[in-house]
Every structure is written in C-alpha cells, then in structure tokens.
Protein backbone atom coordinates (compact mmCIF):
# COMPACT_ATOMS: atom_id res chain seq x y z
CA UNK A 1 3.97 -25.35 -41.54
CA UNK A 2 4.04 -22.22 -39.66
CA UNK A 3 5.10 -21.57 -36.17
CA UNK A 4 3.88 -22.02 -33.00
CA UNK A 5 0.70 -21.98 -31.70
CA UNK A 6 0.16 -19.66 -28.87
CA UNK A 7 -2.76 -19.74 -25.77
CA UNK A 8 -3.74 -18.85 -22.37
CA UNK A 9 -6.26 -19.70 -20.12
CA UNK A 10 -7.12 -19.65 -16.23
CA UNK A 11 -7.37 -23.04 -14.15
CA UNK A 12 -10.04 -21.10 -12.05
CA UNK A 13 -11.37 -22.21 -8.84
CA UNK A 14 -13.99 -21.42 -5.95
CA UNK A 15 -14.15 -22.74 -2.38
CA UNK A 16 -17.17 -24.84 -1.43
CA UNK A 17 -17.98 -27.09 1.31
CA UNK A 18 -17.19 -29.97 -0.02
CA UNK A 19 -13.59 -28.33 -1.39
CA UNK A 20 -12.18 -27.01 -3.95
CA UNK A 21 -13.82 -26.95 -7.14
CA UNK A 22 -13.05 -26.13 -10.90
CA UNK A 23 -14.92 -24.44 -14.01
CA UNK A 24 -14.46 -26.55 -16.75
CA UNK A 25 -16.63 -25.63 -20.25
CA UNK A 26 -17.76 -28.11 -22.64
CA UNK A 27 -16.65 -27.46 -26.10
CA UNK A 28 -19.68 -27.00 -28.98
CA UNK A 29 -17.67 -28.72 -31.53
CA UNK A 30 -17.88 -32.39 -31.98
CA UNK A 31 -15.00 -33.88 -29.69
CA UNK A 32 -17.09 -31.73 -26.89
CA UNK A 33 -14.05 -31.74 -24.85
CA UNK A 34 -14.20 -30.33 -21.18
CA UNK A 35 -11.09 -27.45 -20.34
CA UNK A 36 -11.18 -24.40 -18.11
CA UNK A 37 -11.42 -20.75 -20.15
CA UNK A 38 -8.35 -20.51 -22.60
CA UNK A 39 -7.63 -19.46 -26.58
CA UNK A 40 -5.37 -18.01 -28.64
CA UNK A 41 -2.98 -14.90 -27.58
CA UNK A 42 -3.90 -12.36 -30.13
CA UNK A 43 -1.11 -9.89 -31.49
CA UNK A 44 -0.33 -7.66 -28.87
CA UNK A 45 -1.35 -8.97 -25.95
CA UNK A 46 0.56 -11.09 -23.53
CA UNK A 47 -0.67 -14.83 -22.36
CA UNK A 48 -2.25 -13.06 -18.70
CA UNK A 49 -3.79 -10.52 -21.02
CA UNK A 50 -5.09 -13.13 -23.82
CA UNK A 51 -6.08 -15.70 -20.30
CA UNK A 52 -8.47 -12.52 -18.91
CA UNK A 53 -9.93 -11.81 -22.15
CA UNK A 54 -10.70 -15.66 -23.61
CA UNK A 55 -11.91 -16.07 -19.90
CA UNK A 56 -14.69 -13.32 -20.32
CA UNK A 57 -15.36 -14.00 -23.56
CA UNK A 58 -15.88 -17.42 -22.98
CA UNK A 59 -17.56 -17.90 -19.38
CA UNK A 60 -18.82 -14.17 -19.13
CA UNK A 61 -16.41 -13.61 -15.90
CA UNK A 62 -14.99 -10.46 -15.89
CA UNK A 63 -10.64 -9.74 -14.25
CA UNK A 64 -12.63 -7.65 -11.64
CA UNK A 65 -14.47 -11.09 -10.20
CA UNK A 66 -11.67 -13.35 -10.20
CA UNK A 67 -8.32 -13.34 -8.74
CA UNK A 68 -5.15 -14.91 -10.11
CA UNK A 69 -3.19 -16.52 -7.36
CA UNK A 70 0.70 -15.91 -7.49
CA UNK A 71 3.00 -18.67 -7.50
CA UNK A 72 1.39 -21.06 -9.83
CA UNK A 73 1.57 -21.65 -13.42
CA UNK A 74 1.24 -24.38 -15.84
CA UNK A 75 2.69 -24.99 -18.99
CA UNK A 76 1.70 -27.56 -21.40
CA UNK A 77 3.03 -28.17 -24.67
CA UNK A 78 1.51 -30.53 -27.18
CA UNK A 79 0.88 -30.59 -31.42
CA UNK A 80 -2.11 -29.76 -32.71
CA UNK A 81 -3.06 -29.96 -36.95
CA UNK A 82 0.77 -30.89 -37.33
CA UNK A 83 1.67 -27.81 -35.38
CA UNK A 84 3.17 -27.35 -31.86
CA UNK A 85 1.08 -25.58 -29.39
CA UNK A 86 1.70 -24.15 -26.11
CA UNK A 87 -1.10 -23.17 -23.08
CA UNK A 88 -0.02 -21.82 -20.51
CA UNK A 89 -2.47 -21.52 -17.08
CA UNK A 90 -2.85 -19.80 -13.71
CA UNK A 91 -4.62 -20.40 -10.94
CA UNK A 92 -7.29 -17.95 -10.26
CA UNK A 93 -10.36 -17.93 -7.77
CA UNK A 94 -13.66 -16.94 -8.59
CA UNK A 95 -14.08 -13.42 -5.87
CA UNK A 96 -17.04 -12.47 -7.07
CA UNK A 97 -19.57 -15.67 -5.75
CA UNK A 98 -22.54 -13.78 -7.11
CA UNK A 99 -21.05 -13.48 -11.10
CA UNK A 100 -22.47 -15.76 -13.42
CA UNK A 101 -20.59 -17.99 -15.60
CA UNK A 102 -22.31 -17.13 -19.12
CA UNK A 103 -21.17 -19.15 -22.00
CA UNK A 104 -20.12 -18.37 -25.88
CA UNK A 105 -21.29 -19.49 -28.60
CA UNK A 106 -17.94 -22.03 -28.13
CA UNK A 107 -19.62 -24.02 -25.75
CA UNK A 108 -22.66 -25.93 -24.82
CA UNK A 109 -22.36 -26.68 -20.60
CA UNK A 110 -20.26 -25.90 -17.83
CA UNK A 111 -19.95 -27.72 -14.41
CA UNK A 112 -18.24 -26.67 -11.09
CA UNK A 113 -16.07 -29.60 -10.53
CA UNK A 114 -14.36 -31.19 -7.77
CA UNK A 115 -10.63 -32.91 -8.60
CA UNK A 116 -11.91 -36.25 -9.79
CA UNK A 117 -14.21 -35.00 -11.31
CA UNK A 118 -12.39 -32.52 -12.93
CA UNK A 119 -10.11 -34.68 -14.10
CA UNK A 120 -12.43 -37.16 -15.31
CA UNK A 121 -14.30 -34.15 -17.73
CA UNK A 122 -11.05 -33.51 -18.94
CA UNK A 123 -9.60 -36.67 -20.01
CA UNK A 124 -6.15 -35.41 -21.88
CA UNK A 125 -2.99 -36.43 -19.80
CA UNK A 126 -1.79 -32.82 -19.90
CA UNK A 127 -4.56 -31.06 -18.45
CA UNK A 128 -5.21 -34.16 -16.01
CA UNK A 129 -2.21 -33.40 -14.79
CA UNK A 130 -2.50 -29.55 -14.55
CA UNK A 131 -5.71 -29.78 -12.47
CA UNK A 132 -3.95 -32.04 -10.01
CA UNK A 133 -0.74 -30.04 -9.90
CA UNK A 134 -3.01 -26.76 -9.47
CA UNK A 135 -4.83 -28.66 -6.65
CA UNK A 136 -1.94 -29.61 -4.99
CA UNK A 137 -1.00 -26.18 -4.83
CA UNK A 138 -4.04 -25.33 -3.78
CA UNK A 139 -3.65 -26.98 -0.91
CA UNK A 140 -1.22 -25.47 1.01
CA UNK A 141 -2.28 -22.31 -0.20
CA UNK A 142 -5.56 -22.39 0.96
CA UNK A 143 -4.26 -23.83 3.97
C-alpha cells in the first residue's frame, strides 16, 4: 500500500438568528454522506491552498467571500481503502451573504445547518466531533 492520504477542507460557517450555522454537502455517491467542502491536496499546494480550491470547486464559494478564522484547526486522522488518511479543517465564515453555494458534480444537496443538526448530517465520530469543537470555539469568538 502506498502512503498517506492527504486532504483539506473548511468547517465554514455564517451567523443567523437562530446561531451559528454550518455548510455541509451531500455526497453523489452511494453512502451520500454529509461533510463541509474538503478533497485531496494536489502536488504543490499546501492543505489552506488545496481547502480554498476543493471549497470552490465544490460549493462554488470563492477565498474572496469567505474568511478563515485564526486560531482554530482540526485534525482528523482515520483509514480509508486500507490506507491512512488525514483532513485537516479551519474554521471559516461565509463574508460574502449574497454568494451562492453552487454544487459539483460531487454532490447532490447542501443545507445550512445548525450544531445538532450538523452533527446529525454528519454521523462519523470524527467530524461529529470537529463540528462541536469548531462550535465551541465559535463561541467565544463570536462572543
């Protein structure tokens, strides 16, 4: 087996009246697992660079409309096809409230989440727990 896997992605956020809520997409293939924006880092580009790039390719929001929020960054590590993988997130908020989120051909749906429900779209442990440590942060940044 070769080495490992490599990925980036942003947890992002916007403020609403309700709270804090979260993009999540729905994945076209057949699990049709919810995550936020995130894929491989391609040769030459760092995880930030490969998180902006997946993010636009994949939810049509461009690094000019969001904003990644310093001091928070989450790491998960986990095996996929016999392989270890590691994703590493930031939080970032959505700037630009009149961009629209405009999906790839990787996904069917999206949905502006709040925590729970967030974390109930998402289902793995991992990224359960990344959405609540990212809210937690949240909340006394936002604060």
């Amino acid at each position: 087996m070769s080495g490992e896997v490599r990925a980036a992605g942003l947890i992002i956020f916007r403020r609403a009246t309700s709270g804090v809520e979260y993009l999540l997409l729905q994945s076209s293939r057949k699990e049709a697992h919810w995550t936020p924006p995130k894929g491989h880092v391609d040769p030459g580009e760092n995880e930030l660079q490969a998180a902006f790039r997946e993010t636009e390719e994949e939810a049509g929001l461009h690094e000019k409309d969001i904003g990644v929020i310093e001091g928070f960054e989450s790491v998960l590590k986990y095996r996929v096809n016999n392989r270890p993988k590691t994703v590493v997130y930031w939080a970032a908020e959505l700037k630009n409230t009149t961009a629209s989120v405009v999906l790839s051909d990787e996904h069917v749906d999206y949905r502006w989440a709040g925590l729970a429900e967030a974390c109930a779209l998402a289902a793995f442990p991992e990224m359960v727990s990344s959405l609540q440590k990212c809210d937690t942060f949240l909340q006394e940044y936002l604060s």
